[in-house]
Protein backbone atom coordinates (compact mmCIF):
# COMPACT_ATOMS: atom_id res chain seq x y z
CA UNK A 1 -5.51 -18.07 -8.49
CA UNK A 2 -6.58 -16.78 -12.12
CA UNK A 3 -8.80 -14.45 -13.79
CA UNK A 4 -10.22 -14.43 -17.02
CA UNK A 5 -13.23 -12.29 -16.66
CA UNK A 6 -11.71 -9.14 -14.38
CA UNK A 7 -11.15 -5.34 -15.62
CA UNK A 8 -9.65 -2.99 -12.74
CA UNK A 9 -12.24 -0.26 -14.62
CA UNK A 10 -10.88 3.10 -12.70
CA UNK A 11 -7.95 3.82 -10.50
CA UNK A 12 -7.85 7.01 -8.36
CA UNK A 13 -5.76 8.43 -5.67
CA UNK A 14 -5.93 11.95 -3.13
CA UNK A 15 -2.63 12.83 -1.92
CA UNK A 16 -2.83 15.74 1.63
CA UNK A 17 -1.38 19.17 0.24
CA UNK A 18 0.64 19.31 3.94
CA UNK A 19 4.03 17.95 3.14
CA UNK A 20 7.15 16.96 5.99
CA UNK A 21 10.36 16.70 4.62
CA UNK A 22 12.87 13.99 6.82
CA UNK A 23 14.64 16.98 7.42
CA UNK A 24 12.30 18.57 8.78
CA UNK A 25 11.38 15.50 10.82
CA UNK A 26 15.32 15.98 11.67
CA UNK A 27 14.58 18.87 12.99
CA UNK A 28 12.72 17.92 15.44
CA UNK A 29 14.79 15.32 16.88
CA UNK A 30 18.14 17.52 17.33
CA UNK A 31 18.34 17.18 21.23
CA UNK A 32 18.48 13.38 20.28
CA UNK A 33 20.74 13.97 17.57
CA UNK A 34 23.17 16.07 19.74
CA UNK A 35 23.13 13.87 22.46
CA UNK A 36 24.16 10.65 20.55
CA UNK A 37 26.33 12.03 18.00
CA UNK A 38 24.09 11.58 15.30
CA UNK A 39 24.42 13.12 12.12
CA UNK A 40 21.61 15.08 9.45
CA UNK A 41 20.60 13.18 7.04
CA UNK A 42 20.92 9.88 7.65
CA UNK A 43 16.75 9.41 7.43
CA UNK A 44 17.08 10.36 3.84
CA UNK A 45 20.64 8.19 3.34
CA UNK A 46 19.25 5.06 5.16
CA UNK A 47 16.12 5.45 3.60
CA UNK A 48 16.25 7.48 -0.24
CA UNK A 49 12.64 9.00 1.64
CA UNK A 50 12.86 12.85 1.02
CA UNK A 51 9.34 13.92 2.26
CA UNK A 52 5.48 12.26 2.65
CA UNK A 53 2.37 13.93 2.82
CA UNK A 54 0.23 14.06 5.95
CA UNK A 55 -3.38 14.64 6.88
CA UNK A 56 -4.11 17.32 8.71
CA UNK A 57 -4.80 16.64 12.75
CA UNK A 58 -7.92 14.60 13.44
CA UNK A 59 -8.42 12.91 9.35
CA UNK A 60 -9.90 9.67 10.14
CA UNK A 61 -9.29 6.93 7.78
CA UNK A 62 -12.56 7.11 6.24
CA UNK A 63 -12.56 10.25 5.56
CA UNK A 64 -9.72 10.04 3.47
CA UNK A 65 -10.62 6.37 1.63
CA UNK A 66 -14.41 7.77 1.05
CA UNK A 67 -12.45 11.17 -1.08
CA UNK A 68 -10.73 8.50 -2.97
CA UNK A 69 -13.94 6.54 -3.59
CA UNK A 70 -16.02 9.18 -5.47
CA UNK A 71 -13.07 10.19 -7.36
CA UNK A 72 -13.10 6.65 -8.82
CA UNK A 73 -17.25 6.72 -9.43
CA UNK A 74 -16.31 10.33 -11.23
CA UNK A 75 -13.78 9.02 -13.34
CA UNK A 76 -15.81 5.62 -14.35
CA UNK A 77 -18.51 5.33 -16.37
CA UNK A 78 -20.39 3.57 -13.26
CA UNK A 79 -22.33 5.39 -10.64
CA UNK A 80 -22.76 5.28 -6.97
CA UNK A 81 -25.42 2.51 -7.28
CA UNK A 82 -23.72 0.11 -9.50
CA UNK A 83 -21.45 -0.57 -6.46
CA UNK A 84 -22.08 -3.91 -5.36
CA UNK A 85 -19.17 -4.81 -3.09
CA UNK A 86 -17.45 -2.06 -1.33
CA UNK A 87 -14.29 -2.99 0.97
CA UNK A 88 -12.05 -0.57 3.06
CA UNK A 89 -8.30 -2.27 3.10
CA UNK A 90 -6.25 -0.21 5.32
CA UNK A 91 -3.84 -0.46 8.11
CA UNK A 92 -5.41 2.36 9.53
CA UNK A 93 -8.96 2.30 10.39
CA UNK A 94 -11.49 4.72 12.25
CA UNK A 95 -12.66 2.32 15.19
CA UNK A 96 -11.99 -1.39 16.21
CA UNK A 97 -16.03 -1.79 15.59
CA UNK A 98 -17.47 -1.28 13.20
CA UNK A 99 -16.09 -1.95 10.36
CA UNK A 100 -14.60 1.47 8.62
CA UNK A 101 -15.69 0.25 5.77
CA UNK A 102 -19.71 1.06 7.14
CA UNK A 103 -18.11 4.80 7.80
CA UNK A 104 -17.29 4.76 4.33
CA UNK A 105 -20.34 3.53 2.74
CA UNK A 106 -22.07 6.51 4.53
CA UNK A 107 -19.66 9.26 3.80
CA UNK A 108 -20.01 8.10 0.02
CA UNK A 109 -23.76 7.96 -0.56
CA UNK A 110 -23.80 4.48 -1.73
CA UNK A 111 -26.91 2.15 -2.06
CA UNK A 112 -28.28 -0.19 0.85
CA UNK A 113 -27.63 -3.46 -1.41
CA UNK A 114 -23.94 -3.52 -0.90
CA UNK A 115 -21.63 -5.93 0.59
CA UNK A 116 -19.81 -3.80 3.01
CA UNK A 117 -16.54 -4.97 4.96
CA UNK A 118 -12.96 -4.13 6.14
CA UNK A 119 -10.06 -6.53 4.78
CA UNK A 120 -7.05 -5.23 6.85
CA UNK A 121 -3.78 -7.51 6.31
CA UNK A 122 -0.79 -4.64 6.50
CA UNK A 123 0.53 -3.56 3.48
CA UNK A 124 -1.26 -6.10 1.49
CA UNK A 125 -4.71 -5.23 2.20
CA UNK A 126 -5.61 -3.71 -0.98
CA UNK A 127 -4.18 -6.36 -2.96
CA UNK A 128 -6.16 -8.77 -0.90
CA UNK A 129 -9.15 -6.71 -1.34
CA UNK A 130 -8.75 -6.96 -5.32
CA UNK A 131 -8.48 -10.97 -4.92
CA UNK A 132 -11.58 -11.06 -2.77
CA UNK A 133 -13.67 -9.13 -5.54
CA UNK A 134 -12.31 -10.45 -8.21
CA UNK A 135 -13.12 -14.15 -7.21
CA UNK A 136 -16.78 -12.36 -6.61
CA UNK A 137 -16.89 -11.35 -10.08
CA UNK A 138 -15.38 -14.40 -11.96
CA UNK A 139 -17.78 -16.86 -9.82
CA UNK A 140 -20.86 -14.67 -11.21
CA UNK A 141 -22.03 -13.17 -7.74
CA UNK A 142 -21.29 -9.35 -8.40
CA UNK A 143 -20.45 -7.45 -11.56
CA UNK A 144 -18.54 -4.67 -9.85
CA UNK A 145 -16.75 -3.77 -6.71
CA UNK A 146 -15.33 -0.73 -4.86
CA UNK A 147 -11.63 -0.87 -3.04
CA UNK A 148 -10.80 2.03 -0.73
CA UNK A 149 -7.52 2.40 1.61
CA UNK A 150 -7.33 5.46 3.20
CA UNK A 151 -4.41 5.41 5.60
CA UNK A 152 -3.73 8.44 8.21
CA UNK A 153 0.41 8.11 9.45
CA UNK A 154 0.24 11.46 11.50
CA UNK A 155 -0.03 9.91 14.92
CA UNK A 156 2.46 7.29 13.80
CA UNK A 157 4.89 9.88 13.09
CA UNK A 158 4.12 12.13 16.08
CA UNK A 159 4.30 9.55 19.04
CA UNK A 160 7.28 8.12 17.63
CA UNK A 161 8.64 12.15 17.33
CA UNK A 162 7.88 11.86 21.08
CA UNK A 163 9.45 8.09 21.97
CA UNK A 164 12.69 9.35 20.20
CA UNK A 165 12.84 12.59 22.43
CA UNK A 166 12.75 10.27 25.67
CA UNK A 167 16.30 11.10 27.54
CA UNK A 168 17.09 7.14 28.16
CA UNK A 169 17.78 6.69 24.51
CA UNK A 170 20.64 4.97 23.07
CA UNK A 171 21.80 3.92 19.43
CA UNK A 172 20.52 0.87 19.92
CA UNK A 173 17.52 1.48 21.75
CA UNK A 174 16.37 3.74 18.67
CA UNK A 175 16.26 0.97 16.10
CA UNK A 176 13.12 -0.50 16.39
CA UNK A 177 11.48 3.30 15.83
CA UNK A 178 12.96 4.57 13.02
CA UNK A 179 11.00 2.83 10.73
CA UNK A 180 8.07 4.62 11.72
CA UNK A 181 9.60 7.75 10.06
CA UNK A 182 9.17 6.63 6.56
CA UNK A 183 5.55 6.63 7.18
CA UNK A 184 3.54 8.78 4.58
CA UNK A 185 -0.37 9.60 4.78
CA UNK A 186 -2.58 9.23 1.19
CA UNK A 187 -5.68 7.59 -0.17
CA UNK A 188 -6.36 5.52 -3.26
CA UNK A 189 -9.61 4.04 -4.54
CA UNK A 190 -10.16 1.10 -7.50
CA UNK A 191 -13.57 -0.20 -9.15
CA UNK A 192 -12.74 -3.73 -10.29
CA UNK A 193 -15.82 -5.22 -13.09
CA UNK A 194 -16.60 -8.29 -15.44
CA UNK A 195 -15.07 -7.90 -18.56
CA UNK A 196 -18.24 -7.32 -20.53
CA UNK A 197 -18.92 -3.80 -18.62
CA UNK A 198 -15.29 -2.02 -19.37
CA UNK A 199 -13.56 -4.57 -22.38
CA UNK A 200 -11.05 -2.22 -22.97
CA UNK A 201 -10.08 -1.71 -18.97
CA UNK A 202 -6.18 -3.19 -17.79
CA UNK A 203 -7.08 -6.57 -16.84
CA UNK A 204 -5.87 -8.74 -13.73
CA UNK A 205 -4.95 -12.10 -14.94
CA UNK A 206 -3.23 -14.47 -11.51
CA UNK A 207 -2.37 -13.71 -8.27
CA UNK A 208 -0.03 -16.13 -6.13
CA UNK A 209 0.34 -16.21 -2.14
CA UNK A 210 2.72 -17.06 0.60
CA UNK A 211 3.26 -16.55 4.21
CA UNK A 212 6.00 -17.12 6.63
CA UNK A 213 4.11 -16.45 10.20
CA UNK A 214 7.42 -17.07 11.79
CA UNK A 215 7.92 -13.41 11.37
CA UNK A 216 4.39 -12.27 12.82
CA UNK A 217 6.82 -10.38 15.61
CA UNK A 218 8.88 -8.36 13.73
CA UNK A 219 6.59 -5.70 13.02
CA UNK A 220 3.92 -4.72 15.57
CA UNK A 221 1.99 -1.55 16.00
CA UNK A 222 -0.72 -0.73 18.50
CA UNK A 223 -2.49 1.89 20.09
CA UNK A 224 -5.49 4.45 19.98
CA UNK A 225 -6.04 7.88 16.44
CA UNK A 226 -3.43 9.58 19.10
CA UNK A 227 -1.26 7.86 20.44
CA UNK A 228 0.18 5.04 17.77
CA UNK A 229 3.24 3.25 18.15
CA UNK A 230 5.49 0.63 15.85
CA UNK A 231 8.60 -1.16 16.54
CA UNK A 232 9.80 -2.86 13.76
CA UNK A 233 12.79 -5.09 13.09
CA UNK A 234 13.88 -3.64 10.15
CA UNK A 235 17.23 -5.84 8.97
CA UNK A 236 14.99 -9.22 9.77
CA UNK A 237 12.15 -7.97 8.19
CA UNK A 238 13.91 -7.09 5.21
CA UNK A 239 15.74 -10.24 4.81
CA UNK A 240 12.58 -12.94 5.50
CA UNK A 241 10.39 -10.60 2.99
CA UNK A 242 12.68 -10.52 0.17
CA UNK A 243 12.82 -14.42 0.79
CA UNK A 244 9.61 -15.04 0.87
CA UNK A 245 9.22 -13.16 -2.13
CA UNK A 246 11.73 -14.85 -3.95
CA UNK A 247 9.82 -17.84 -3.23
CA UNK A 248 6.40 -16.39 -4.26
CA UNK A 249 8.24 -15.24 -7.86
CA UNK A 250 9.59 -18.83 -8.20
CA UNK A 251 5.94 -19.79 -8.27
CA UNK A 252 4.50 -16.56 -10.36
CA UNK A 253 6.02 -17.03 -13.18
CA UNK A 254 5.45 -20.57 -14.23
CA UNK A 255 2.11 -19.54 -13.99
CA UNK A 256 0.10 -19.72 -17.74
CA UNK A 257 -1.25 -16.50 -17.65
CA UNK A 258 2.46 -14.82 -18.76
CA UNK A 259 6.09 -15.70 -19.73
CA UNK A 260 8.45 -13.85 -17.55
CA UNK A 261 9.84 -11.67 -20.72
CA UNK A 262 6.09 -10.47 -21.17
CA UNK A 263 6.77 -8.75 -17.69
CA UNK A 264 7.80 -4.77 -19.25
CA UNK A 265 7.01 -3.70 -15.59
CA UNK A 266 7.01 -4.56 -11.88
CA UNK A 267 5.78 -2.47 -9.30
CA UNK A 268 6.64 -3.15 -5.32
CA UNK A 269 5.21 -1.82 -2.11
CA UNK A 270 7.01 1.28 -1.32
CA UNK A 271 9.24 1.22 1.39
CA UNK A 272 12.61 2.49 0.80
CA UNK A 273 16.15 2.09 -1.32
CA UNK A 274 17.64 -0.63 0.84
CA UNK A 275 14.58 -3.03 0.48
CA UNK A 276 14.25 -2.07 -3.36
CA UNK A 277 17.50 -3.08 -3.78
CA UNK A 278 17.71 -5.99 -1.93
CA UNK A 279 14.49 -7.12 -4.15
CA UNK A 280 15.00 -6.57 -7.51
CA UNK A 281 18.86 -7.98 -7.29
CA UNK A 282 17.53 -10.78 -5.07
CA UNK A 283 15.29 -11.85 -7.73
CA UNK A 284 17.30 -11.01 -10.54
CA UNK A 285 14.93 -8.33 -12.30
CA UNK A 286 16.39 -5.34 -14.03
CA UNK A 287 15.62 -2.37 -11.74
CA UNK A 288 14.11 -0.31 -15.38
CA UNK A 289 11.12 -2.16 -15.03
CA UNK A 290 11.05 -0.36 -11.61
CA UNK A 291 8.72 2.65 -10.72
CA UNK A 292 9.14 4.30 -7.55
CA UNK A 293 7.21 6.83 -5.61
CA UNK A 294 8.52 6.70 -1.83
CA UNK A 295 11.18 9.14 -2.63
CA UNK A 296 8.46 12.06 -2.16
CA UNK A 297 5.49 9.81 -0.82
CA UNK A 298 7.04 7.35 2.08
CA UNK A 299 5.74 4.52 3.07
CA UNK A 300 1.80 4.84 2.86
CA UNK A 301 1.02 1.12 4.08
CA UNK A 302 -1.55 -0.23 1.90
CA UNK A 303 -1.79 2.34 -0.37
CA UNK A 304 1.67 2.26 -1.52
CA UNK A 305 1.23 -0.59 -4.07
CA UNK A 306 -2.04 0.89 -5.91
CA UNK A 307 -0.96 4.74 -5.94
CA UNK A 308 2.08 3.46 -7.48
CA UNK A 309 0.46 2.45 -10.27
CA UNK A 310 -2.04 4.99 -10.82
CA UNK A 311 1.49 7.36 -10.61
CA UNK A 312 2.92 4.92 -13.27
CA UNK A 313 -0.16 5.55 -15.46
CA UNK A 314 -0.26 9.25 -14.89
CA UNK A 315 3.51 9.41 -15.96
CA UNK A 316 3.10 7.52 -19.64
CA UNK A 317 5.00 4.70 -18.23
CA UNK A 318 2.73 1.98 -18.98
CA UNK A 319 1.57 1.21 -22.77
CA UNK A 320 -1.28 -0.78 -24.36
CA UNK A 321 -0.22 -4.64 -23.86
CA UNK A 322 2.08 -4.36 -21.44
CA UNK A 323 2.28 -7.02 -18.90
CA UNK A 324 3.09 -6.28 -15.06
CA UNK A 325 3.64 -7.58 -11.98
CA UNK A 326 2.17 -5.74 -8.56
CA UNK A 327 4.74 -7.11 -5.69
CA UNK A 328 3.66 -6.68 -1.94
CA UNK A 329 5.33 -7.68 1.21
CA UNK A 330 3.27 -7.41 4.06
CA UNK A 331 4.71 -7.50 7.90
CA UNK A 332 3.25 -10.74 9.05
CA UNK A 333 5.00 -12.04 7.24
CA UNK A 334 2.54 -12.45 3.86
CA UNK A 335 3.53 -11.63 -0.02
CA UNK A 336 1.91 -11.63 -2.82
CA UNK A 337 2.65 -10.63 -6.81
CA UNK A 338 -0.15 -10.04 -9.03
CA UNK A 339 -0.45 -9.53 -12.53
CA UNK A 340 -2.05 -7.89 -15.19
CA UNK A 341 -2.23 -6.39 -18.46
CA UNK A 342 -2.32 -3.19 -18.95
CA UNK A 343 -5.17 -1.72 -21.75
């Protein structure tokens, strides 16, 4: 898909002051440690993830997304009632009905004329999200649009503290959990417009799309604010993503919004060394145009990917005319890269 009318008009993020090192996390698993002969360390060596933030107890989802929505309005030149679309893309989410996004929409203030819905696809909900509006705005129905992700990891991380601490463990048996320890807690917030009401805004320009289903079990998570739990494949995952992404860059860049060489930057989800590796060698991209945050932030599902860039911005990375390319990978298994220019 392209866009020729679409401005991503204000990008904000809210980070928990509360901070948990891996070795800290470490810490807390040293009967399991002792028992199978593990060493220190290795969450940090597997992983390159030094620390995340986290809520405190009892942060619902909205909470934190609806914090990262009126920091947007207050750093736009729009107000609460020029929100015409607003749509909560998070993993996490306060209730299976309604829609978080309705939690939101309260918790803000907004007007009663709003489209109000969840989009929840993993890691890739925000970018989803942005596609959703952004065909809104170039087909004429909406001038402007509101994307929240607010996504709470605490009770991932504690339950899986607990699973790990079970006596019947063994090296093997702990695989499918340690994944869960990368998890990170933060909220991000974008206001995406027509051209004609921010000209001088970064502007999104094509999106492309794949999915492999065949990989739907890899990663699965379930459970209630308390008591949340994740296996994960992580090896399989790794390897189906990065080739499903390779496949979904094959496409991208014959694409006419952009020459590959226009690319100065590419920004992934964040998960960890190993899969930013893997990526950037598998699809033969320099790893300068690279910008990562999950040393310090983890992996903060959908919000990864957008605070990333906001990060990127706040660091004097990205310049007037620079082209980039937004990568996610999504357990599922869905990808997509999306580009813009930045203003």
């Amino acid at each position: 898909m392209n866009f020729h009318h679409v401005r991503l008009a204000a990008l904000e993020y809210v980070l928990p002051d509360e901070i948990w090192t891996s070795a800290a996390l470490e810490s807390q698993l040293a009967p399991l440690y002792q028992r199978l002969g593990l060493h220190a360390g290795r969450i940090e060596l597997m992983t390159g993830i030094q620390a995340r933030h986290v809520w405190p107890k009892g942060t619902l989802p909205s909470e934190a997304s609806a914090m990262a929505g009126l920091k947007a309005i207050a750093h736009s030149n729009f107000s609460k009632n020029d929100i015409q679309v607003l749509i909560h893309s998070s993993v996490c989410r306060d209730q299976m009905e309604p829609a978080t996004a309705s939690y939101v929409h309260h918790k803000m203030g907004l007007s009663s004329n709003v489209h109000v819905m969840d989009i929840s696809n993993a890691c890739l909900g925000f970018l989803n999200a942005a596609t959703a509006i952004g065909c809104m705005i170039e087909s004429g129905q909406i001038d402007c649009g509101l994307i929240v992700a607010g996504e709470n990891g605490r009770p991932l991380l504690e339950s899986t503290l607990q699973k790990l601490l079970e006596p019947e463990h063994t090296r093997k048996s702990i695989k499918p959990w340690l994944a869960s320890l990368t998890i990170g807690c933060g909220a991000v917030a974008g206001i995406l417009c027509h051209e004609r009401l921010a000209p001088h805004a970064p502007k999104l320009c094509s999106a492309i799309v794949k999915a492999d289903s065949s990989g739907s079990a890899l990663c699965e998570g379930n459970g209630s604010h308390d008591q949340l739990l994740m296996q994960t494949d992580s090896e399989q995952l790794l390897n189906q993503g990065v080739a499903l992404a390779q496949k979904t860059w094959t496409d991208f860049i014959q694409q006419p919004s952009f020459e590959q060489a226009e690319f100065k930057h590419m920004l992934t989800h964040q998960v960890g060394r190993a899969h930013r590796k893997k990526l950037y060698d598998t699809l033969g991209i320099s790893i300068e145009k690279d910008f990562s945050t999950f040393e310090q932030l983890g992996n903060i599902g959908s919000v990864s990917l957008p605070i990333t860039l906001a990060m990127a911005r706040d660091a004097g990375r990205l310049q007037a005319g620079d082209g980039i390319a937004l990568s996610g990978i999504g357990s599922g298994i869905n990808c997509m890269i999306m580009g813009m220019v930045w203003q």
